[in-house]
C-alpha atoms as a PDB file:
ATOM      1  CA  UNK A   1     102.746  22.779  20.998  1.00  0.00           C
ATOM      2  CA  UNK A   2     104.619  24.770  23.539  1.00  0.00           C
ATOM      3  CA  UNK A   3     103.750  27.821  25.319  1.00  0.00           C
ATOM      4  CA  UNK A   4     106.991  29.449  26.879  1.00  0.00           C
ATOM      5  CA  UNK A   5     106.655  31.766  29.789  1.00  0.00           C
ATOM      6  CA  UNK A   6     109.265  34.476  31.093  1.00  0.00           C
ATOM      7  CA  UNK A   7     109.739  37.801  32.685  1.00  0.00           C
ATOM      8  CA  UNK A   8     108.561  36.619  36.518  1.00  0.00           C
ATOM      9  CA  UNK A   9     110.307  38.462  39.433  1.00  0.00           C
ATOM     10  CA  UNK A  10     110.471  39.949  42.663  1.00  0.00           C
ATOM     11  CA  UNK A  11     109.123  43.641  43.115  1.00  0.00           C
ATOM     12  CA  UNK A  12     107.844  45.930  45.350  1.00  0.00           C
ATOM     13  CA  UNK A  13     104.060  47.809  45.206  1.00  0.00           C
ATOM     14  CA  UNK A  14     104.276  50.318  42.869  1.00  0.00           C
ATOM     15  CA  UNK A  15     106.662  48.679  40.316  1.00  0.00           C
ATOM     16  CA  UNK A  16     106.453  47.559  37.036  1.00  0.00           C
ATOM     17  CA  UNK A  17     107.244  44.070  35.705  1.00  0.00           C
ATOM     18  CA  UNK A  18     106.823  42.761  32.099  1.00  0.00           C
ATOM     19  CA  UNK A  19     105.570  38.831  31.376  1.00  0.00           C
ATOM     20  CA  UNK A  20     106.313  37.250  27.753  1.00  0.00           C
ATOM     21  CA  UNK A  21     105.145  34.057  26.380  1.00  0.00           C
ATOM     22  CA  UNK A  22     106.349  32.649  23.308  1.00  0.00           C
ATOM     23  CA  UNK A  23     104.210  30.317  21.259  1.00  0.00           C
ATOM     24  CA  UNK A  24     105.381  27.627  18.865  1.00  0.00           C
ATOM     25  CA  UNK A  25     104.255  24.401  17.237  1.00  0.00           C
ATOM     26  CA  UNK A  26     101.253  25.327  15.306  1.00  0.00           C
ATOM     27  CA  UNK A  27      99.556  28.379  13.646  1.00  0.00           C
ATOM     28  CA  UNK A  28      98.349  30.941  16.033  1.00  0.00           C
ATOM     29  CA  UNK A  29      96.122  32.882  14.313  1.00  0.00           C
ATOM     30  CA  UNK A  30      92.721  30.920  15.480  1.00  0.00           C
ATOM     31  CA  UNK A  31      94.153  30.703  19.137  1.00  0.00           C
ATOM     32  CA  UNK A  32      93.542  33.327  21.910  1.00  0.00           C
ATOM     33  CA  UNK A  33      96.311  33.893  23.997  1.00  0.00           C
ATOM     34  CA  UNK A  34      96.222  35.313  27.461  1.00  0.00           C
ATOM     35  CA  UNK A  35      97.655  35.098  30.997  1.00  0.00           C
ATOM     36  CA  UNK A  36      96.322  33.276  34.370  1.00  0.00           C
ATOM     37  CA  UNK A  37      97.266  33.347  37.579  1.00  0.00           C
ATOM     38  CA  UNK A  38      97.307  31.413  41.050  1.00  0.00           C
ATOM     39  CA  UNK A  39      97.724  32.967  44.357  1.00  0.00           C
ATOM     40  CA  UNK A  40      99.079  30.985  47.107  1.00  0.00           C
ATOM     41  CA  UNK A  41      95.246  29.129  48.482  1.00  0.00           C
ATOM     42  CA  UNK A  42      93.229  30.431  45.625  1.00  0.00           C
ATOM     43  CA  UNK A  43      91.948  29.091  42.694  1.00  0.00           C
ATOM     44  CA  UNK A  44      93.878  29.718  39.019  1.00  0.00           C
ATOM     45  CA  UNK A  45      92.336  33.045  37.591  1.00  0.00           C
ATOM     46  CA  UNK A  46      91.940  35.216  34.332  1.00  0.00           C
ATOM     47  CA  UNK A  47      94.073  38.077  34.223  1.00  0.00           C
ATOM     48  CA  UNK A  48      94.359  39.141  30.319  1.00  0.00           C
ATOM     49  CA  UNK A  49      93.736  37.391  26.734  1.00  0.00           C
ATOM     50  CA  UNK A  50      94.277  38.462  23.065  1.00  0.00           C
ATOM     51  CA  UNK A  51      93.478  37.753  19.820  1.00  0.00           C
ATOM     52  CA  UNK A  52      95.004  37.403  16.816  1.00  0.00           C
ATOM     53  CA  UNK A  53      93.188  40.370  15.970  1.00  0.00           C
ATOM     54  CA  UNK A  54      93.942  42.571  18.419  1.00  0.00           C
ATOM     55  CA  UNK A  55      91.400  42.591  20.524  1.00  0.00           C
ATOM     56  CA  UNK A  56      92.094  42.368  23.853  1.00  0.00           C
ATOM     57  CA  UNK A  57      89.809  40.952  27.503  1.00  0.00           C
ATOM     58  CA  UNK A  58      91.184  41.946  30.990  1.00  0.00           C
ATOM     59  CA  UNK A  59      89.863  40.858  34.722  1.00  0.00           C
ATOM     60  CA  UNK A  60      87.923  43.942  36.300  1.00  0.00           C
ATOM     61  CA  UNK A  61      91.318  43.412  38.844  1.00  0.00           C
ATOM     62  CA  UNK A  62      93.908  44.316  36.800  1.00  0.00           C
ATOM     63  CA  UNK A  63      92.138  46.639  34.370  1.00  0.00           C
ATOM     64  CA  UNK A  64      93.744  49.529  34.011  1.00  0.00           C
ATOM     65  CA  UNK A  65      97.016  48.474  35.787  1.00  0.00           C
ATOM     66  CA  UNK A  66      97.984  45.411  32.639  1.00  0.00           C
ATOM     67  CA  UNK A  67      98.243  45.883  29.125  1.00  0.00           C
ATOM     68  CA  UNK A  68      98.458  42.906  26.996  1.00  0.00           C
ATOM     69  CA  UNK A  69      99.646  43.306  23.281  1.00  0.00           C
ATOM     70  CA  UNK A  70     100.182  40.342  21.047  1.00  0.00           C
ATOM     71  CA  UNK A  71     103.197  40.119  18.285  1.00  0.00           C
ATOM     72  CA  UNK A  72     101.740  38.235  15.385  1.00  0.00           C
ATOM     73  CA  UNK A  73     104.692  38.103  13.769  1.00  0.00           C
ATOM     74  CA  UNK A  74     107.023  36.453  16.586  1.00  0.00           C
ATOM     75  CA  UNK A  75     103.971  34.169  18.208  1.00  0.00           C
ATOM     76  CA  UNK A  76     104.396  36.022  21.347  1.00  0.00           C
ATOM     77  CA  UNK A  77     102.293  37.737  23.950  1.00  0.00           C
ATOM     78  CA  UNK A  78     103.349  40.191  26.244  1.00  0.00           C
ATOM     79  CA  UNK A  79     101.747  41.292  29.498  1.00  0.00           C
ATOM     80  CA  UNK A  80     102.830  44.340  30.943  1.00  0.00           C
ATOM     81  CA  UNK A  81     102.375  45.142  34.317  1.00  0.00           C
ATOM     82  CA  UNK A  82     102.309  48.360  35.979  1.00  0.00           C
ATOM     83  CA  UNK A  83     101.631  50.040  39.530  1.00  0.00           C
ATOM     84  CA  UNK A  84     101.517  45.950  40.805  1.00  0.00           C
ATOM     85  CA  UNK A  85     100.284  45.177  44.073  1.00  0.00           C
ATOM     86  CA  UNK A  86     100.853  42.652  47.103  1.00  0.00           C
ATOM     87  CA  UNK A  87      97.413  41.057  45.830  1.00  0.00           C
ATOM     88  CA  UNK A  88      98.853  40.666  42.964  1.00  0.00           C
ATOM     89  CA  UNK A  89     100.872  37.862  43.903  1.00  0.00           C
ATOM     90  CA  UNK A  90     101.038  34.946  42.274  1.00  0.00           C
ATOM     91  CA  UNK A  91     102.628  32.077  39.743  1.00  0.00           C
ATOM     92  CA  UNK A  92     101.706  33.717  36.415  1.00  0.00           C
ATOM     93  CA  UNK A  93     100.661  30.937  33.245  1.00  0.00           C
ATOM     94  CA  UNK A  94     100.809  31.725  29.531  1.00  0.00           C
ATOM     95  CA  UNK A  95      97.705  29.946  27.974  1.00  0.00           C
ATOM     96  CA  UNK A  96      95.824  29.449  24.687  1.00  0.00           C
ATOM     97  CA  UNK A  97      92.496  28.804  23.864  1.00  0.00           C
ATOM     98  CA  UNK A  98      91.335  27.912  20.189  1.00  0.00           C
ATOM     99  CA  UNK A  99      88.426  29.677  18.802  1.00  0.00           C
ATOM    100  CA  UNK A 100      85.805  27.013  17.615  1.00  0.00           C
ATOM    101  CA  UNK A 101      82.768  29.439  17.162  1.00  0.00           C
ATOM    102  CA  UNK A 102      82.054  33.321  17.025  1.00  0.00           C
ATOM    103  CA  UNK A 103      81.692  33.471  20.352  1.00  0.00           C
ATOM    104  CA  UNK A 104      85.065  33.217  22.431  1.00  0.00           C
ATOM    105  CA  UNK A 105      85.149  33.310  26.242  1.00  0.00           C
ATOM    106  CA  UNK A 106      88.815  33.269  26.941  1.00  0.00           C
ATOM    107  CA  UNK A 107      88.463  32.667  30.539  1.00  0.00           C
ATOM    108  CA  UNK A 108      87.655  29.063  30.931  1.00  0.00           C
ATOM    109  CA  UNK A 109      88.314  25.791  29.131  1.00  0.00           C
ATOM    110  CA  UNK A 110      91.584  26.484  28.236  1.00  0.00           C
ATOM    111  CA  UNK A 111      93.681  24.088  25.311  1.00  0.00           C
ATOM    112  CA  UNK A 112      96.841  24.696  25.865  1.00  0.00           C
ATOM    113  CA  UNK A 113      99.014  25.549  29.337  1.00  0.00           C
ATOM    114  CA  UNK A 114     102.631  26.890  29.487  1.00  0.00           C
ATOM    115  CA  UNK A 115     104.720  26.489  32.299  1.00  0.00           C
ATOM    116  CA  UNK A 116     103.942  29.220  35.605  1.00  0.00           C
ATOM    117  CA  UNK A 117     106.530  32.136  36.217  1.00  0.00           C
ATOM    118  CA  UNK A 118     106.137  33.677  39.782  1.00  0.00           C
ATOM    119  CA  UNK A 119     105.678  37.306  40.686  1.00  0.00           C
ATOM    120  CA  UNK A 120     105.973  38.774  44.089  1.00  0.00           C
ATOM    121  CA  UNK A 121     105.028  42.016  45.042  1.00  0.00           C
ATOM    122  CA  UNK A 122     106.049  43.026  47.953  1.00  0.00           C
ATOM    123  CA  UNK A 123     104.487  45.977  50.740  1.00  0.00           C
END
């Protein structure tokens, strides 16, 4: 099971960067996948999740700003990121999170972590 994460760069407030993970190594369809992120002294965080779906969570932070869409077809997940922000800062992480009941919280106890891909925003 891999999680492959790509897109991470260096902006500056006000730009737009887009963030892909590709998923391979099972089937997809009972797994949410989403984004995290760690700032530089803070804890990892939510930022976005889909489903298969289409359905789609988002962090009260970056609602509004990121738009996460999910390609069934090519096991990806794309998080697009506009008008981004010094405070947005941070190593970005792909990550999946099977479904096991009706009820899906995609923001904690993750299954599976991809590698981080850093975005700075600068002022």
């Amino acid at each position: 099971v891999q999680l492959q994460a790509s897109g991470g760069g260096s902006v500056q407030a006000g730009d737009s960067l887009r963030l892909s993970c590709a998923a391979s190594g099972r089937t997809w369809s009972t797994v949410v996948l989403g984004w995290f992120r760690q700032a530089p002294g803070k804890e990892r965080e939510f930022v976005a999740a889909a489903r298969w779906s289409g359905a789609t969570y988002y962090s009260d932070s970056v609602k509004g700003r990121f738009t996460i869409s999910r390609d069934n077809a090519k096991n990806t997940v794309v998080l697009q990121m506009h008008n981004l922000q010094p405070e947005d800062t941070a190593v970005y992480y792909c990550a999946g999170k099977i479904i096991r009941s009706v009820i899906v919280d995609p923001t904690s106890n993750i299954d599976y972590w991809g590698q981080g891909t850093l975005v700075t925003v600068s002022s």
